[in-house]
N, C-alpha and C. Protein backbone atom coordinates (compact mmCIF):
# COMPACT_ATOMS: atom_id res chain seq x y z
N UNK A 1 0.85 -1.17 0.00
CA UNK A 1 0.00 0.00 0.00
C UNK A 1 0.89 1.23 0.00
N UNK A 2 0.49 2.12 -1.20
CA UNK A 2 1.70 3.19 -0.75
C UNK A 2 0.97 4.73 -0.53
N UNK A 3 -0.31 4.43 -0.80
CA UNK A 3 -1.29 5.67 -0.89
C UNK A 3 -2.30 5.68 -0.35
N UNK A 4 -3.45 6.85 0.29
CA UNK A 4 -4.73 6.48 0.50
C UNK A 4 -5.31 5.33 -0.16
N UNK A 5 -5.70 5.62 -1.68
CA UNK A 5 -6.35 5.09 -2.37
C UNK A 5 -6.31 3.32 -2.51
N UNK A 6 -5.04 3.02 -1.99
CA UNK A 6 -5.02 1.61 -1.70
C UNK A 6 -5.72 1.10 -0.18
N UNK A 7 -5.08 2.34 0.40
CA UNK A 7 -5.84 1.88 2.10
C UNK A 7 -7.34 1.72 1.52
N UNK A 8 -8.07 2.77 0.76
CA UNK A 8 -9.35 2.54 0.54
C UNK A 8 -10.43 1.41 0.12
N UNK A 9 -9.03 0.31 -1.03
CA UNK A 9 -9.73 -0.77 -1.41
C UNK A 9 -9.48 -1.75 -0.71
N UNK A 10 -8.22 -2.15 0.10
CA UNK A 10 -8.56 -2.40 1.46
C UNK A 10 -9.71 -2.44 2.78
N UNK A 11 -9.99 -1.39 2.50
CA UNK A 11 -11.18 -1.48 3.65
C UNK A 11 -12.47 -1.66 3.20
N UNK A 12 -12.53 -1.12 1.59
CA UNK A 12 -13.90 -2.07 1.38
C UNK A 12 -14.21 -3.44 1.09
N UNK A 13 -13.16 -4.42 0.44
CA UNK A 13 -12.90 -5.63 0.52
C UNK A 13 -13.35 -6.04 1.91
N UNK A 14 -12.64 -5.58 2.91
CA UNK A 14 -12.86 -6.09 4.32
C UNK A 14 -14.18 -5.29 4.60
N UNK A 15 -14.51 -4.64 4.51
CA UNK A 15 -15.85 -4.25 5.37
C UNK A 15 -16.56 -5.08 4.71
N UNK A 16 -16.68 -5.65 3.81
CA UNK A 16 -17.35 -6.40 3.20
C UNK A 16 -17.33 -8.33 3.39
N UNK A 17 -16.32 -8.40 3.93
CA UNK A 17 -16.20 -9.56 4.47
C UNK A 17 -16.55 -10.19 5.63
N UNK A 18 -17.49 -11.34 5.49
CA UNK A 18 -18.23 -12.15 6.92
C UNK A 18 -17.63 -12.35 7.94
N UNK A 19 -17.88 -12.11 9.24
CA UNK A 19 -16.78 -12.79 9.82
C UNK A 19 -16.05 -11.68 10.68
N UNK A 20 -15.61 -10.60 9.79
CA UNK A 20 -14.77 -9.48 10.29
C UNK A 20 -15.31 -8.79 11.17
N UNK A 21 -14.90 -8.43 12.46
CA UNK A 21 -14.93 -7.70 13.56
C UNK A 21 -14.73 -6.49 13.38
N UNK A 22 -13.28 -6.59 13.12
CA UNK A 22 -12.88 -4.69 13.45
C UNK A 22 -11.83 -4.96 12.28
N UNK A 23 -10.79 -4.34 11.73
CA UNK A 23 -9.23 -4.59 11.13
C UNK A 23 -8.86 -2.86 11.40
N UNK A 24 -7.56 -2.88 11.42
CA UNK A 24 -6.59 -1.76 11.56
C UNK A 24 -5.45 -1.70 10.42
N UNK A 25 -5.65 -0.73 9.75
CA UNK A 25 -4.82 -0.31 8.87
C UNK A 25 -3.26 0.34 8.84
N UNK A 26 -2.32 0.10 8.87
CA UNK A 26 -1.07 0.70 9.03
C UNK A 26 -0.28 1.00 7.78
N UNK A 27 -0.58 2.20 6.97
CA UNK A 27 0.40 2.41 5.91
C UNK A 27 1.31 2.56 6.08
N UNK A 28 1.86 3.29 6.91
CA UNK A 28 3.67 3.45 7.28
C UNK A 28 3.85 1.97 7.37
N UNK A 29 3.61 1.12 8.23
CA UNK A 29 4.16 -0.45 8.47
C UNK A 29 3.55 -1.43 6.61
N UNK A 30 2.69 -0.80 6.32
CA UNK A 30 2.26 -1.86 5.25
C UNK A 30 1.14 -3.39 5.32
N UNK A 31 0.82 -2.66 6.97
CA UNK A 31 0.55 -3.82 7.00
C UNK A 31 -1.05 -3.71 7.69
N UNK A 32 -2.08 -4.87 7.72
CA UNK A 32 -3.53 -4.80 8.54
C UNK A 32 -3.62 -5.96 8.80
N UNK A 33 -4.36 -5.37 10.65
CA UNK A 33 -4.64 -6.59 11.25
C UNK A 33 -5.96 -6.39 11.21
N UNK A 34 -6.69 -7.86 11.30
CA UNK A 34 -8.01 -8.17 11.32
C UNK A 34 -8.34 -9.12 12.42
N UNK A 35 -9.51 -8.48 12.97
CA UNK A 35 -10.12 -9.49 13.97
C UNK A 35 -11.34 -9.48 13.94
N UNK A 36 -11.66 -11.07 14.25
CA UNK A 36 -12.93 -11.26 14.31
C UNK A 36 -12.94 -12.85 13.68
N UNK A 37 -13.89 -13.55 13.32
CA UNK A 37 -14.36 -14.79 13.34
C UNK A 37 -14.12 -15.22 11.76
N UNK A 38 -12.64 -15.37 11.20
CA UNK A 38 -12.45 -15.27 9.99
C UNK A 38 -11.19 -16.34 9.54
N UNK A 39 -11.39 -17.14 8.67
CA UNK A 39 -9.65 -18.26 8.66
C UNK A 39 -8.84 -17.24 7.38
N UNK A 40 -7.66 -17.29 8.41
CA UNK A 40 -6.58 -15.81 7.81
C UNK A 40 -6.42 -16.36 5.92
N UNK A 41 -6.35 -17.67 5.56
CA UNK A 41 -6.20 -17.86 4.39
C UNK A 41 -7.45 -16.94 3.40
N UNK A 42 -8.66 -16.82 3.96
CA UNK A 42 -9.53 -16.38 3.25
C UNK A 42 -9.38 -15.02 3.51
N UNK A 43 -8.86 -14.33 4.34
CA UNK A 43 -8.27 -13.09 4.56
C UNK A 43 -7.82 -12.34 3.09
N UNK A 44 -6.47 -13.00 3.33
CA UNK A 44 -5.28 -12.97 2.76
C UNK A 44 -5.63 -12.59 1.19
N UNK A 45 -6.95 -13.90 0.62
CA UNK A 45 -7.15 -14.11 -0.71
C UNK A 45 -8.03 -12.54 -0.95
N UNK A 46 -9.23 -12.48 -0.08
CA UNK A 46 -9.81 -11.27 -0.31
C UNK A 46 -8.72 -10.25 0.26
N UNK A 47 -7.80 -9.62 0.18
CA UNK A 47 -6.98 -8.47 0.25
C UNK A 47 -6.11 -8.36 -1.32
N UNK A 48 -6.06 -9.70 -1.40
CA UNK A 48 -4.81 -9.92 -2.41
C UNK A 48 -5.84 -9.74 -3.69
N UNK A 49 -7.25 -9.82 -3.76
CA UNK A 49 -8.44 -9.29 -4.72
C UNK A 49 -7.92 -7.80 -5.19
N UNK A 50 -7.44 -7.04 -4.25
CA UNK A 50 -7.65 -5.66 -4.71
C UNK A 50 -6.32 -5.05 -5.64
N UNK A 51 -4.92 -5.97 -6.24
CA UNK A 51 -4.22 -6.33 -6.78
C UNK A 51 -2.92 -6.01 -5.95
N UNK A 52 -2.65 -5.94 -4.37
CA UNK A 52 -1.97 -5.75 -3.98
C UNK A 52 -1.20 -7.20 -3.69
N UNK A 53 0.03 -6.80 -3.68
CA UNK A 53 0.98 -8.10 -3.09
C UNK A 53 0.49 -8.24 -1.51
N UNK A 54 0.48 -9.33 -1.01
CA UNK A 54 -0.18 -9.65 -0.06
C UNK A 54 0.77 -10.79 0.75
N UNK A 55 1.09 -11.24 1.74
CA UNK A 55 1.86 -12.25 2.85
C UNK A 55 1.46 -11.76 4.23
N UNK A 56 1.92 -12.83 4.83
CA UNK A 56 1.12 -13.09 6.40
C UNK A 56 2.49 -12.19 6.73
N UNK A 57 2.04 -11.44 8.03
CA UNK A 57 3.33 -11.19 8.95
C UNK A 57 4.23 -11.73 9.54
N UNK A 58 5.48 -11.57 9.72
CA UNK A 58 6.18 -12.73 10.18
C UNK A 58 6.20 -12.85 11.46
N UNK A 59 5.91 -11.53 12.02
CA UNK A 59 5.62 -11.68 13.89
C UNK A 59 4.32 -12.24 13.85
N UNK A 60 4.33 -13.10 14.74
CA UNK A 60 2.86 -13.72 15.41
C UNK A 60 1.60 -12.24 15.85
N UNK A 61 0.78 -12.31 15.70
CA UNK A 61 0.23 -11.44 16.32
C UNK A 61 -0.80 -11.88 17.37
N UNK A 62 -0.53 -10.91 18.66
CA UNK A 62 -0.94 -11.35 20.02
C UNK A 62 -2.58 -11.42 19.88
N UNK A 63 -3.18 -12.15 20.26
CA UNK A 63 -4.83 -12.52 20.44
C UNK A 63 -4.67 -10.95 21.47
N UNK A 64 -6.04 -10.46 21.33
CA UNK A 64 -6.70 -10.11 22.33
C UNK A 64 -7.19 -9.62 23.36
N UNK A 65 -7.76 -8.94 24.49
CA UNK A 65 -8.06 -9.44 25.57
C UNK A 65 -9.37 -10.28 25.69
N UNK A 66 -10.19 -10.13 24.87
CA UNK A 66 -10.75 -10.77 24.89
C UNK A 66 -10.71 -12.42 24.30
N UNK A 67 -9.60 -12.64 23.90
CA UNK A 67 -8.91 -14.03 23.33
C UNK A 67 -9.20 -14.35 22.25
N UNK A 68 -9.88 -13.22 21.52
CA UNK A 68 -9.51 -13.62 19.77
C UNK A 68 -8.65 -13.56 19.20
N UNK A 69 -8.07 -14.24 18.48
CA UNK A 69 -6.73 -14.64 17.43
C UNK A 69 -6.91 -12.78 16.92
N UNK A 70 -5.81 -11.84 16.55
CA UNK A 70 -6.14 -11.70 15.27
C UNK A 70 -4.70 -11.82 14.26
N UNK A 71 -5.73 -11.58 12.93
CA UNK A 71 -4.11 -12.13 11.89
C UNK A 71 -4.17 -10.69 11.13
N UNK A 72 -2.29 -11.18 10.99
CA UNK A 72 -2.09 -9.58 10.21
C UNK A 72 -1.73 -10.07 9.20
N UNK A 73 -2.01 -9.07 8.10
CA UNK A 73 -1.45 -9.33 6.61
C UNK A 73 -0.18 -7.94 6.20
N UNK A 74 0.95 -8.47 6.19
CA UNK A 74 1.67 -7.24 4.85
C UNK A 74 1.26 -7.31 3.54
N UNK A 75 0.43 -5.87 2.97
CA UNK A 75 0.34 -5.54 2.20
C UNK A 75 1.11 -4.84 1.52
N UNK A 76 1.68 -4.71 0.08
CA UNK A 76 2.54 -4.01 -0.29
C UNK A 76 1.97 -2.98 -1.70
């Protein structure tokens, strides 16, 4: 992501997706986490829809307090 306009198709992909709770966007890092009731592979595929390069983060990302997983994707 190097511009608004990518954060933008980003978030409608995901607002649009079942499952999704909340996600957080980070352009400086490149990267969004998503939480909520979703398997990160189907994540991943709907982000990578909007023609961005797409991979899982390599840090784990911490569940929670309330103990939901969530998964981050680098977007590029």
């Amino acid at each position: 992501m190097s511009c608004q306009g990518c954060v933008g198709a980003v978030q409608r992909v995901l607002g649009k997706m079942d499952g999704v709770e909340s996600f957080d966007i980070d352009l400086k890092e490149q990267k969004v986490t998503v939480k909520g009731n979703v398997q990160p592979e189907a994540v991943l595929q709907t982000v990578s829809k909007t023609g961005k390069k797409t991979s899982f983060w390599e840090a784990e990302a911490p569940a929670d307090p309330e103990g939901k997983p969530a998964e981050t994707v680098a977007v590029a």
